[in-house]
C-alpha atoms as a PDB file:
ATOM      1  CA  UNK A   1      58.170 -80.382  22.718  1.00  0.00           C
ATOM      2  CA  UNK A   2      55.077 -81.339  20.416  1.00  0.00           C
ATOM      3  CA  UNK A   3      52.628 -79.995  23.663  1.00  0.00           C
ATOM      4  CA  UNK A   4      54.534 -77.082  23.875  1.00  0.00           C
ATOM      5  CA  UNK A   5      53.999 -76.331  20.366  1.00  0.00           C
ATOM      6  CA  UNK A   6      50.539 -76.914  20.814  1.00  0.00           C
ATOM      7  CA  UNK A   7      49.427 -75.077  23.532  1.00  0.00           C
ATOM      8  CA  UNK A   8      51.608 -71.736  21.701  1.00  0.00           C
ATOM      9  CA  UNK A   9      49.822 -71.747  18.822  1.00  0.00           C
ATOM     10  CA  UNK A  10      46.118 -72.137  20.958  1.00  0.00           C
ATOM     11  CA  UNK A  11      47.453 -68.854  22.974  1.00  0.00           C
ATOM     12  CA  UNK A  12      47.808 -67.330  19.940  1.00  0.00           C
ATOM     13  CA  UNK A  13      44.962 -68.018  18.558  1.00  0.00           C
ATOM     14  CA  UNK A  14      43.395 -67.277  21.295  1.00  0.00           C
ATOM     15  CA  UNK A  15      44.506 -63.852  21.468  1.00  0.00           C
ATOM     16  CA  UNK A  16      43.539 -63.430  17.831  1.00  0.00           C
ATOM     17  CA  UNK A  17      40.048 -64.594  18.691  1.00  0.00           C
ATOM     18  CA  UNK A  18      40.006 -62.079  21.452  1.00  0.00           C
ATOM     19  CA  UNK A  19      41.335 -59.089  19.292  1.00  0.00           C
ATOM     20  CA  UNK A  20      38.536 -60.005  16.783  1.00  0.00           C
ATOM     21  CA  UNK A  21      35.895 -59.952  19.306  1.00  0.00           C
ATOM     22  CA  UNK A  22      37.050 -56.515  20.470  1.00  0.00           C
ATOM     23  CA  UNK A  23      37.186 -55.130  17.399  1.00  0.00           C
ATOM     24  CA  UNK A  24      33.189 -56.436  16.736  1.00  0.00           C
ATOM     25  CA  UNK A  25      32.366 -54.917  19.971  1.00  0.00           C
ATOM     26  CA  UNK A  26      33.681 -51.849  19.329  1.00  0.00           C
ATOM     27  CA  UNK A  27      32.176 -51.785  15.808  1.00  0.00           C
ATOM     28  CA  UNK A  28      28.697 -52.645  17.289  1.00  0.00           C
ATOM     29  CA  UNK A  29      28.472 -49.988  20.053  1.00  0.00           C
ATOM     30  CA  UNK A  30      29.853 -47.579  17.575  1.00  0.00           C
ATOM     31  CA  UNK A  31      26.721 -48.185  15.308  1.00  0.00           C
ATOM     32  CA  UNK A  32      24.412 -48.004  17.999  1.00  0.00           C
ATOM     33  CA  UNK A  33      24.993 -44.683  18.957  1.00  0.00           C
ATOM     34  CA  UNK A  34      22.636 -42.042  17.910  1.00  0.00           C
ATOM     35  CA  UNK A  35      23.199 -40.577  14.258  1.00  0.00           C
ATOM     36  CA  UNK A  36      23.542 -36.492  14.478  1.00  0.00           C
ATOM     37  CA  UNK A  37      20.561 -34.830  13.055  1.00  0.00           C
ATOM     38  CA  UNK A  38      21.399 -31.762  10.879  1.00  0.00           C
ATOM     39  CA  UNK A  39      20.636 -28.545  12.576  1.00  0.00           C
ATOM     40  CA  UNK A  40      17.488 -27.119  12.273  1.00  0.00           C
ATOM     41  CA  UNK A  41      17.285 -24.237   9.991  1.00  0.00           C
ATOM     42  CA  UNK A  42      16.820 -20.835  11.675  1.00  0.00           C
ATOM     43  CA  UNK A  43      16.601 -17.718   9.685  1.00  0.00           C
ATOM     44  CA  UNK A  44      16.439 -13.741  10.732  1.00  0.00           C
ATOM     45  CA  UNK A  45      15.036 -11.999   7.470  1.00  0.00           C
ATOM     46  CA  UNK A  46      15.733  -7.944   7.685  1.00  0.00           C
ATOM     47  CA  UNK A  47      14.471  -7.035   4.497  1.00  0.00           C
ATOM     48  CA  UNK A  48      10.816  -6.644   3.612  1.00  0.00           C
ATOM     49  CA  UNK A  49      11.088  -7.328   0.378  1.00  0.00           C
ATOM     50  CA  UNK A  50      13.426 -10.931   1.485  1.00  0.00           C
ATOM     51  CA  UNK A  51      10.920 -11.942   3.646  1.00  0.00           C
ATOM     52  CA  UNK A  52       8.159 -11.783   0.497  1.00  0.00           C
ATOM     53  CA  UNK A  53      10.653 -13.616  -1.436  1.00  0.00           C
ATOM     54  CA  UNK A  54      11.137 -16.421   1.354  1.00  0.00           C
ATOM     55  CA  UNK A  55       7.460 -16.364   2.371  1.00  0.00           C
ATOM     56  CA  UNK A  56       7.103 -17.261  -1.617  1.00  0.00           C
ATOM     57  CA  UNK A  57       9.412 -20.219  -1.593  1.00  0.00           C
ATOM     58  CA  UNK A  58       6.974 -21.706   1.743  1.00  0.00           C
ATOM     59  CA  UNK A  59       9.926 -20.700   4.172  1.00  0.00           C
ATOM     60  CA  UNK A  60       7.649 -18.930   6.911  1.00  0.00           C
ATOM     61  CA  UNK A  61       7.784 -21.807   9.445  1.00  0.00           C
ATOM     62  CA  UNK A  62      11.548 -21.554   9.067  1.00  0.00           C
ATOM     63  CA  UNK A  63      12.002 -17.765   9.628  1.00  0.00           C
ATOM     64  CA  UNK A  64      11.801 -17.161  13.620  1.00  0.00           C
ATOM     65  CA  UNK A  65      12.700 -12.679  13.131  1.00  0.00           C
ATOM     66  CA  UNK A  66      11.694 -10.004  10.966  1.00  0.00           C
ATOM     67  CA  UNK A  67      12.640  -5.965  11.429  1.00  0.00           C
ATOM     68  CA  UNK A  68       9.114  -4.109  11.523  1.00  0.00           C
ATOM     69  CA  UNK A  69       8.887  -3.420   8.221  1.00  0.00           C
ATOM     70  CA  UNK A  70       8.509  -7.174   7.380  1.00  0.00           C
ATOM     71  CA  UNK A  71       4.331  -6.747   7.272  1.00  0.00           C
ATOM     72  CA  UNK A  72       3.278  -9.313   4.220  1.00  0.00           C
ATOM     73  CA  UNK A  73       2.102 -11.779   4.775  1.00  0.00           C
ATOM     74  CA  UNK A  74      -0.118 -11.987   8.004  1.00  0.00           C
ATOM     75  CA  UNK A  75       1.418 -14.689   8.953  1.00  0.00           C
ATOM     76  CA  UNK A  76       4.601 -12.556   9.817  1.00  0.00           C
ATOM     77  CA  UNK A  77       2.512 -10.414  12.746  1.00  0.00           C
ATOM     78  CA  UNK A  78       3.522 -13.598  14.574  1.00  0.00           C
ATOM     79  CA  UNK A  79       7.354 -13.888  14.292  1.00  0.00           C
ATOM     80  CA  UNK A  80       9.637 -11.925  16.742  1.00  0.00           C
ATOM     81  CA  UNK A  81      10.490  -8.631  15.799  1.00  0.00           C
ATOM     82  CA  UNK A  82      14.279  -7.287  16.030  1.00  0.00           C
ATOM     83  CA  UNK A  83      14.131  -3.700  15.596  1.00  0.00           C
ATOM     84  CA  UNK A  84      13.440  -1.369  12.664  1.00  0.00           C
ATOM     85  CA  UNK A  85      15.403  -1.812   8.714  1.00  0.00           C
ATOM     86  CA  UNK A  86      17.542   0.692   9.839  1.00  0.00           C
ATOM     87  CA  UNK A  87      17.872   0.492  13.710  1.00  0.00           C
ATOM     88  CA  UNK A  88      18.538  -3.710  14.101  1.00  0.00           C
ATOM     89  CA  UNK A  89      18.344  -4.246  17.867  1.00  0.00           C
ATOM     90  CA  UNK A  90      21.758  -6.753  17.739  1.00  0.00           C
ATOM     91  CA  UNK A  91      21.145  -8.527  21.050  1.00  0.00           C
ATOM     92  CA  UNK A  92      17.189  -9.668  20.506  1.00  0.00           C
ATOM     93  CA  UNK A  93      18.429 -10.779  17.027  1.00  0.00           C
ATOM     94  CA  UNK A  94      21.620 -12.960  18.749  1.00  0.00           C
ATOM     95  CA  UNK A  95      19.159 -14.424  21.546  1.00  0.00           C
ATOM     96  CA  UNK A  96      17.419 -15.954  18.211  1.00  0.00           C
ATOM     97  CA  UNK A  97      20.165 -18.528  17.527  1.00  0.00           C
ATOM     98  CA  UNK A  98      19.828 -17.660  13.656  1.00  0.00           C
ATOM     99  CA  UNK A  99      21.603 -19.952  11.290  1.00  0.00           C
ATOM    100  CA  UNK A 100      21.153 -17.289   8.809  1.00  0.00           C
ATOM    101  CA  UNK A 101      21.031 -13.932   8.448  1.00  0.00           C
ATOM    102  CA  UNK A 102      19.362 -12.239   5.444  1.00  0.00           C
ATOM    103  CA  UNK A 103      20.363  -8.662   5.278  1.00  0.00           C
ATOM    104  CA  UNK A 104      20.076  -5.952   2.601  1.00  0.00           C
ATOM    105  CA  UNK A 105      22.347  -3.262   1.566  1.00  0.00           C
ATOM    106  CA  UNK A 106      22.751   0.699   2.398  1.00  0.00           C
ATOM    107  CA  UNK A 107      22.847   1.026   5.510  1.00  0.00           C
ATOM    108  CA  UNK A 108      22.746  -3.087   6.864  1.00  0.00           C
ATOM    109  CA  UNK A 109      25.846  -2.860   5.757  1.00  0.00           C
ATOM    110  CA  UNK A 110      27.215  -2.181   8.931  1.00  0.00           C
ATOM    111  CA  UNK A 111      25.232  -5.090  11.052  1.00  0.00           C
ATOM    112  CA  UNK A 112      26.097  -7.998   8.429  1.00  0.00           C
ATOM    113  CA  UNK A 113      29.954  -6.840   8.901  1.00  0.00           C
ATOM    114  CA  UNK A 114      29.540  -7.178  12.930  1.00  0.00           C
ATOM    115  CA  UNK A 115      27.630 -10.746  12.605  1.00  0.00           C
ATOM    116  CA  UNK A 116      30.179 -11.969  10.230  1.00  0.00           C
ATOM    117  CA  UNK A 117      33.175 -10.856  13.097  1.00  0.00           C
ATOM    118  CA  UNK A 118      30.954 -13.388  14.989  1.00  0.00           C
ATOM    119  CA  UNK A 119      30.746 -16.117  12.511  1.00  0.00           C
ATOM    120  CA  UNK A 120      26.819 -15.729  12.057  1.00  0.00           C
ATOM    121  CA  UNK A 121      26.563 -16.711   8.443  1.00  0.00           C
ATOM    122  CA  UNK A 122      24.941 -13.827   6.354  1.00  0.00           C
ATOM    123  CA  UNK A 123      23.807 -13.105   3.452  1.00  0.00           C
ATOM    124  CA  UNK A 124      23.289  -9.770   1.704  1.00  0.00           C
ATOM    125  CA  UNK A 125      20.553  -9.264  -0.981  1.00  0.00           C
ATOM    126  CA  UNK A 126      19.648  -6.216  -2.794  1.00  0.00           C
ATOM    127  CA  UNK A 127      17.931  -6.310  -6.288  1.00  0.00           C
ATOM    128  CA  UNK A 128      18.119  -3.465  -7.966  1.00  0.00           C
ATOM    129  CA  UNK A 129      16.518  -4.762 -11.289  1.00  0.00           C
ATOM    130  CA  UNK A 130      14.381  -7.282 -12.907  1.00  0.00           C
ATOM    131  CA  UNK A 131      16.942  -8.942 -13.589  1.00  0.00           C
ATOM    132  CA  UNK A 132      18.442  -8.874 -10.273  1.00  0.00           C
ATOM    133  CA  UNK A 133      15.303  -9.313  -8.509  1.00  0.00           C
ATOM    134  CA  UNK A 134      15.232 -13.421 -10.743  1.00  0.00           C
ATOM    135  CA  UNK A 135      18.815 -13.969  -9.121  1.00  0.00           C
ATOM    136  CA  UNK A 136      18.105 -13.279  -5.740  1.00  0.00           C
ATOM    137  CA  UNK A 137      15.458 -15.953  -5.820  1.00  0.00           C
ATOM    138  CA  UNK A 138      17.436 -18.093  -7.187  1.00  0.00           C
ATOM    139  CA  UNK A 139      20.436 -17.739  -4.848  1.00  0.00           C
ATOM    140  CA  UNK A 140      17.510 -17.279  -1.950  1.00  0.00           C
ATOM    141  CA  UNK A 141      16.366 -20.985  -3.441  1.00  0.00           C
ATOM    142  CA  UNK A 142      19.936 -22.089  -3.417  1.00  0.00           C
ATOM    143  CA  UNK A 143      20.372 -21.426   0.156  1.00  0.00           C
ATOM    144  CA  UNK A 144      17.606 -22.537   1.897  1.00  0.00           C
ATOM    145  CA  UNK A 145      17.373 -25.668  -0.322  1.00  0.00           C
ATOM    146  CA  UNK A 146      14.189 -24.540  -2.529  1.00  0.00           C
ATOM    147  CA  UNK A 147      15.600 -24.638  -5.939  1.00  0.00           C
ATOM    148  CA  UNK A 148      12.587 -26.200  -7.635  1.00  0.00           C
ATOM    149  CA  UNK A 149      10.285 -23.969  -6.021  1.00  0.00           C
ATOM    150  CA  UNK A 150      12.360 -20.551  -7.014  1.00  0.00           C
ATOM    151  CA  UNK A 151      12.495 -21.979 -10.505  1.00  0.00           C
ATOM    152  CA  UNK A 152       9.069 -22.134 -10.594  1.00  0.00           C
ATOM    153  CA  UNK A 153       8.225 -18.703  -9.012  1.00  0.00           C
ATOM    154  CA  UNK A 154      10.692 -16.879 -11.174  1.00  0.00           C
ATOM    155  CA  UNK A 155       9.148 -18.433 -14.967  1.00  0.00           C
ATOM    156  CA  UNK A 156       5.829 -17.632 -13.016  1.00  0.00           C
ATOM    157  CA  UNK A 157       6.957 -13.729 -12.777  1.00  0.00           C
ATOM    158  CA  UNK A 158       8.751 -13.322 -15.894  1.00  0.00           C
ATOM    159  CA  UNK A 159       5.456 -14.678 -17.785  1.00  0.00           C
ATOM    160  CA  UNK A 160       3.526 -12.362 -15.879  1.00  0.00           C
ATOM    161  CA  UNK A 161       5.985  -9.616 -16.472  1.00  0.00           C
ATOM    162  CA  UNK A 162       6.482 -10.452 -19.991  1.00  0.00           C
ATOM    163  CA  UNK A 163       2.076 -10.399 -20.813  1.00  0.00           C
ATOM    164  CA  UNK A 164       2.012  -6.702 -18.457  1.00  0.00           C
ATOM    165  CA  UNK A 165       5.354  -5.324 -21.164  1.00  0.00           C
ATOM    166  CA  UNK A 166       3.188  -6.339 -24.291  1.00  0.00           C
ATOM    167  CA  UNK A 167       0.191  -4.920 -23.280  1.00  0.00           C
ATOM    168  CA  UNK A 168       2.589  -2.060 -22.315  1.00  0.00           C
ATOM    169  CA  UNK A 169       3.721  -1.651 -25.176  1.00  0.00           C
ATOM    170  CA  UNK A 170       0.671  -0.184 -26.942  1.00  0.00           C
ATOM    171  CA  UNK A 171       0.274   2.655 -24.436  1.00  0.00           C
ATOM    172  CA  UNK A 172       1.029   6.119 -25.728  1.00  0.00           C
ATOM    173  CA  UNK A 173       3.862   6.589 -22.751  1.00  0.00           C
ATOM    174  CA  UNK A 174       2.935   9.092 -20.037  1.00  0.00           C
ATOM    175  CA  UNK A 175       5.407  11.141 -18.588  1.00  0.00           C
ATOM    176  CA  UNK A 176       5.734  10.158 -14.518  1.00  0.00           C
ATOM    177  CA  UNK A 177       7.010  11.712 -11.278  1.00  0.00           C
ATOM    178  CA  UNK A 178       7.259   9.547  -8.633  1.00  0.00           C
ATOM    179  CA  UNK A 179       8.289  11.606  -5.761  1.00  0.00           C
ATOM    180  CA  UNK A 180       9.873   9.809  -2.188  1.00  0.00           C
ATOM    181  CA  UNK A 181      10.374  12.590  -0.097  1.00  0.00           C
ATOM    182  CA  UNK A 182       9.249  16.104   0.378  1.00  0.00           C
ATOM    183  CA  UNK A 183      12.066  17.578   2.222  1.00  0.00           C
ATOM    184  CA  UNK A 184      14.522  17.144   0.689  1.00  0.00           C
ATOM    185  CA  UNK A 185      12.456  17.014  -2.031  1.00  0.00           C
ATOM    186  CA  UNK A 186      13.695  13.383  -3.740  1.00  0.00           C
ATOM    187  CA  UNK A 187      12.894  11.367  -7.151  1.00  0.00           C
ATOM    188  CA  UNK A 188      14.486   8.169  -8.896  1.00  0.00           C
ATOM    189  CA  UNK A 189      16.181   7.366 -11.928  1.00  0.00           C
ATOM    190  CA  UNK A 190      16.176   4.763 -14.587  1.00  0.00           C
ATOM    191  CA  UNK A 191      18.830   2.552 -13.114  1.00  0.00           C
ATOM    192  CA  UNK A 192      17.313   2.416  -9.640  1.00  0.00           C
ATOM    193  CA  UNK A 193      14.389  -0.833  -8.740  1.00  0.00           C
ATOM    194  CA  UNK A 194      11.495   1.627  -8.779  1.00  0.00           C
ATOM    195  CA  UNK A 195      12.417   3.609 -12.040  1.00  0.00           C
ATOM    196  CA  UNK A 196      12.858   0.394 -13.564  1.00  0.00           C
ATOM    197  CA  UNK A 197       9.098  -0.617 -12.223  1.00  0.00           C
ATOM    198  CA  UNK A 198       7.881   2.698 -14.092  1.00  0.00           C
ATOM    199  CA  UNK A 199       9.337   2.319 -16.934  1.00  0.00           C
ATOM    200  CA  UNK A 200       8.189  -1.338 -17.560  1.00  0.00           C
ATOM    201  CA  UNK A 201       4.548  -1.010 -16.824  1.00  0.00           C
ATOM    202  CA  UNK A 202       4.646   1.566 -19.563  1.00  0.00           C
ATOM    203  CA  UNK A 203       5.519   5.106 -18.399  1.00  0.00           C
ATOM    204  CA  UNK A 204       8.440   7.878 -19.358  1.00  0.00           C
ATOM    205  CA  UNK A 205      10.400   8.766 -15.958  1.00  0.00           C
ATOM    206  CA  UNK A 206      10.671  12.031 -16.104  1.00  0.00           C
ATOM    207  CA  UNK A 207      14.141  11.618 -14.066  1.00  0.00           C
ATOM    208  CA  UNK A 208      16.089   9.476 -16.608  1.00  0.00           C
ATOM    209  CA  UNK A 209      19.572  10.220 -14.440  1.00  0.00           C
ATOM    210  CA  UNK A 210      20.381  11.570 -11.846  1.00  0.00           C
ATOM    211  CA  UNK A 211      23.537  11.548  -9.276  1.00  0.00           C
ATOM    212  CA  UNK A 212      22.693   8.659  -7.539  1.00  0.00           C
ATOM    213  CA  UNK A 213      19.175   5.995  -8.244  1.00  0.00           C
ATOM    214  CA  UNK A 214      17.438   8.127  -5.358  1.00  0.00           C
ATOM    215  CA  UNK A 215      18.532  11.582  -5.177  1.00  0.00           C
ATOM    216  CA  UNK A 216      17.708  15.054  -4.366  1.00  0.00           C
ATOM    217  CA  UNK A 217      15.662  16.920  -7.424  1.00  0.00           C
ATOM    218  CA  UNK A 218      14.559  20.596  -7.865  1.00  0.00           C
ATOM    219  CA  UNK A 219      11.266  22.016  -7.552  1.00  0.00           C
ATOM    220  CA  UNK A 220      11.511  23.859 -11.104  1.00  0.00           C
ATOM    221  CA  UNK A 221      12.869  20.635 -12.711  1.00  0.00           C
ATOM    222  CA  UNK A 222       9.802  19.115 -12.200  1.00  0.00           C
ATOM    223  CA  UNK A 223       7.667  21.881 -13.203  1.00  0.00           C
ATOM    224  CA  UNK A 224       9.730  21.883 -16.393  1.00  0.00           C
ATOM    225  CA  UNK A 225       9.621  18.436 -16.814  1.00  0.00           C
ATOM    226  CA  UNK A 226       5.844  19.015 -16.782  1.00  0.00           C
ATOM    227  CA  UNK A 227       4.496  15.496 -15.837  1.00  0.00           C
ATOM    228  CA  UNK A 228       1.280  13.749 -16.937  1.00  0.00           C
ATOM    229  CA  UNK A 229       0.873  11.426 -13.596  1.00  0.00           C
ATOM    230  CA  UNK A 230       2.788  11.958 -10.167  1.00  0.00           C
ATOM    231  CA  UNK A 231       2.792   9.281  -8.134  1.00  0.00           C
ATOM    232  CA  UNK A 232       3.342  10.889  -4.096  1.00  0.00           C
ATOM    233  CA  UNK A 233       5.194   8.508  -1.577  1.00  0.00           C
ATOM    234  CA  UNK A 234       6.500  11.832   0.566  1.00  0.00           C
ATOM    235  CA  UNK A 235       2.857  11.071   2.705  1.00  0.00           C
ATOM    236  CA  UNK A 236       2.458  14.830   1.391  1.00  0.00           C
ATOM    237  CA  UNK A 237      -1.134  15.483   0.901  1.00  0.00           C
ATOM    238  CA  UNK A 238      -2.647  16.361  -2.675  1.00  0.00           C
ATOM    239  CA  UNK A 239      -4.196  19.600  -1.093  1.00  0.00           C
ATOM    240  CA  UNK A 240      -0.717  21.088  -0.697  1.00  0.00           C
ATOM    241  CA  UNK A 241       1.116  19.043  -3.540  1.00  0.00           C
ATOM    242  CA  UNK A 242      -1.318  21.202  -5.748  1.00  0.00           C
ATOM    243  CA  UNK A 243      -0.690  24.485  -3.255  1.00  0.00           C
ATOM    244  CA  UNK A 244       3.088  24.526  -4.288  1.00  0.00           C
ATOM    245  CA  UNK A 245       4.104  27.566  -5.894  1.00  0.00           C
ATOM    246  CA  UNK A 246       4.570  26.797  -9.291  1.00  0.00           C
ATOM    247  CA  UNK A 247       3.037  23.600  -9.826  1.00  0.00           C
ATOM    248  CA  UNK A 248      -0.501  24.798 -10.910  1.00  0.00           C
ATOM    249  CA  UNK A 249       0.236  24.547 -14.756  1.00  0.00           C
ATOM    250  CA  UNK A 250       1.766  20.766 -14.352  1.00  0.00           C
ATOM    251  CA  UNK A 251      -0.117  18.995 -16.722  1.00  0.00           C
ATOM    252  CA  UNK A 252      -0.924  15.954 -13.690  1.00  0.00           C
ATOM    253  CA  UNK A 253      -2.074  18.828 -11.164  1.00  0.00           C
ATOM    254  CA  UNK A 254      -4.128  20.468 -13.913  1.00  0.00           C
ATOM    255  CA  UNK A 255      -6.130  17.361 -14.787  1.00  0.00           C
ATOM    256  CA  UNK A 256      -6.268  15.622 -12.000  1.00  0.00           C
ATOM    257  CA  UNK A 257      -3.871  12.423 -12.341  1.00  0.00           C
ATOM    258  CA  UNK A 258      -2.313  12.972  -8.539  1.00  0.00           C
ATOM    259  CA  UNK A 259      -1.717   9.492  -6.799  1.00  0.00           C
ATOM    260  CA  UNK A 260      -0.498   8.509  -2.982  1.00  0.00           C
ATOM    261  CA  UNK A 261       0.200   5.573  -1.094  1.00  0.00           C
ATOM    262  CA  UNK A 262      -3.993   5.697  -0.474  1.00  0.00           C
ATOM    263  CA  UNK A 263      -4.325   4.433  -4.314  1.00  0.00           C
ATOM    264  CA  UNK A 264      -1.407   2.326  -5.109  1.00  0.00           C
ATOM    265  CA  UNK A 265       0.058   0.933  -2.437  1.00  0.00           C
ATOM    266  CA  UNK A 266       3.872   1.627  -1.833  1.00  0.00           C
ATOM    267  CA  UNK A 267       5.002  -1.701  -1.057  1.00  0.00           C
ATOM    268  CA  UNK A 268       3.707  -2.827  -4.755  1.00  0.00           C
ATOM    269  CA  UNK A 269       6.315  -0.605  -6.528  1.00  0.00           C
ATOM    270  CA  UNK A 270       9.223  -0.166  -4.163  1.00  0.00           C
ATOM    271  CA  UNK A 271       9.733  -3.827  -3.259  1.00  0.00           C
ATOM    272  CA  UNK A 272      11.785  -6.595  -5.374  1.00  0.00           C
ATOM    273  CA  UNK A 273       9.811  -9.455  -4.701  1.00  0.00           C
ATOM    274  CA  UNK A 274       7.362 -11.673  -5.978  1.00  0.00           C
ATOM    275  CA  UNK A 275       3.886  -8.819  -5.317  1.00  0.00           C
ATOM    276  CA  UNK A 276       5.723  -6.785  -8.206  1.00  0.00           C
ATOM    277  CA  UNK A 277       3.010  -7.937 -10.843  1.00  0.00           C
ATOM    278  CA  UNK A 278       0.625  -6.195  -8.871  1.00  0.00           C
ATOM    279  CA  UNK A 279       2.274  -3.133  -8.725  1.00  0.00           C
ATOM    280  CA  UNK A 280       3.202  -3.274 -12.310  1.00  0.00           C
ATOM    281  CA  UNK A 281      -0.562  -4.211 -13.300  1.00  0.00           C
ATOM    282  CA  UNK A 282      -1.481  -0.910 -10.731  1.00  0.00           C
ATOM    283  CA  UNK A 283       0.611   1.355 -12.794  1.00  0.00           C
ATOM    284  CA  UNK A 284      -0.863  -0.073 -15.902  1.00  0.00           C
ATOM    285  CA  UNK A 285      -4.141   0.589 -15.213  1.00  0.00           C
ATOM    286  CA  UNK A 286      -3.311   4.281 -14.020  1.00  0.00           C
ATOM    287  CA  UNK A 287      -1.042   5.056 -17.801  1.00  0.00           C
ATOM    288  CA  UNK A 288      -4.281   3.392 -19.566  1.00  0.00           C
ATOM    289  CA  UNK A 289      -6.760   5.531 -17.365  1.00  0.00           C
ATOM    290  CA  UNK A 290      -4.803   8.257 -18.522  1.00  0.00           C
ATOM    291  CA  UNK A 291      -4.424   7.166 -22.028  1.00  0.00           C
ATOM    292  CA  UNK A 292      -8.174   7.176 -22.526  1.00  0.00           C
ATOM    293  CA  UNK A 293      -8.942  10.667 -21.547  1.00  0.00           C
ATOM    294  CA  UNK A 294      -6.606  11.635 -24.073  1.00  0.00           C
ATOM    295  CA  UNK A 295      -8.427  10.217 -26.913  1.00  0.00           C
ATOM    296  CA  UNK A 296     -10.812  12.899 -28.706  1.00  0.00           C
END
């Protein structure tokens, strides 16, 4: 009865000895297999003005498409192109394998909603101010895991932007007409990016409202709002800006103070990204130009 006893409890423990071995096994191949590496970060940037901001925060390597219009830096002539801002070639961007899609609004609108229906994370960003512009780098920063570094860029900007507004500030305001197409013949107003860009560099839009930030304006509007400086992004040429009927007595056509995309580059004023202290030091420079004939 005693051996009996005996040789029960050694199968049992046994068996526990076993179990426990299995179980160490088990634990041991587990940790040997290999540990999944986070997937590599793959972004599609369709805004120019994005793809500044993200070139800023030392996210080129990362960015594998652009749209066309994505031309600053150099570095982007290298990256895959998918199309044009408004005419996204879907496919060529899907063959990508993006992991993020940085869209704008207007008329991406319609693109983000189909990647979405495919679960293509995207994200939409369109400054319209200042203001807005410091958000979208840091939610930009937030994203792609460059906080610091969009901290840094946006106290770099507002410093910059704050020293351009007090110089600014001592300028006896010219009136401006910034003109973005010829036909229909179109303007901005004070709530839009670009009116917002004229306005702090030291300048008096001469289109404080209008129906919509970018709209359509009237010839004679103009002519009575009789501007100091026109800035010309239409790709009109001054020879038949100053040929229009009517536009002879404009103060800016009279003396001279006609500007296109040859003297201040377009992409300085109508982007929200980080080159905006150059276009804001541009239009500085062009107000104070015109300041100083003024003088007697």
């Amino acid at each position: 009865m005693t051996t009996n006893k005996f040789a029960c409890r050694l199968s049992s423990g046994l068996k526990i000895l076993l179990i426990l071995l299995s179980i160490a096994m088990l634990l041991l191949i587990s940790s040997c297999k290999p540990k999944e590496t986070p997937k590599e970060e793959r972004y599609v940037v369709l805004s120019p003005e994005v793809a500044e901001i993200m070139a800023a925060l030392d996210l080129t390597d990362k960015i594998v498409g652009l749209t066309a219009e994505c031309t600053y830096p150099s570095e982007f002539a290298s990256i895959p192109k998918v199309g044009k801002f408004g005419t996204i070639r879907k496919e060529a961007m899907l063959k990508l394998e993006p992991t993020v899609v940085f869209a704008a609004g207007l008329e991406q609108e319609a693109i983000a909603e189909e990647l979405q229906k495919l679960n293509i994370k995207v994200v939409s960003v369109y400054p319209q101010s200042l203001e807005e512009m410091y958000a979208a780098i840091t939610n930009i920063g937030a994203i792609t895991g460059t906080e610091q570094r969009a901290k840094a860029l946006n106290e770099e900007l507002k410093a910059s932007i704050a020293a351009i507004q007090k110089k600014a500030a001592k300028l006896a305001k010219p009136k401006v007409y910034l003109e973005i197409y010829r036909n229909p013949l179109m303007s901005v107003s004070d709530d839009s990016f670009v009116g917002t860009i004229l306005e702090t560099a030291g300048g008096d839009n001469i289109f404080p409202t209008l129906e919509r930030e970018y709209a359509r304006v009237k010839p004679e509007d103009v002519i009575n709002a009789a501007p100091d400086i026109i800035i010309c992004y239409s790709r009109d040429s001054i020879k038949n800006i100053v040929s229009r009927k009517g536009w002879q007595d404009i103060p800016a056509i009279k003396n001279g103070y006609i500007y296109t995309h040859k003297e201040i580059n377009p992409d300085l004023i109508l982007r929200a990204g980080p080159r905006i202290t150059l276009g804001l030091n541009r239009l500085y420079d062009l107000y104070a130009a015109w300041e100083k004939d003024q003088r007697p």
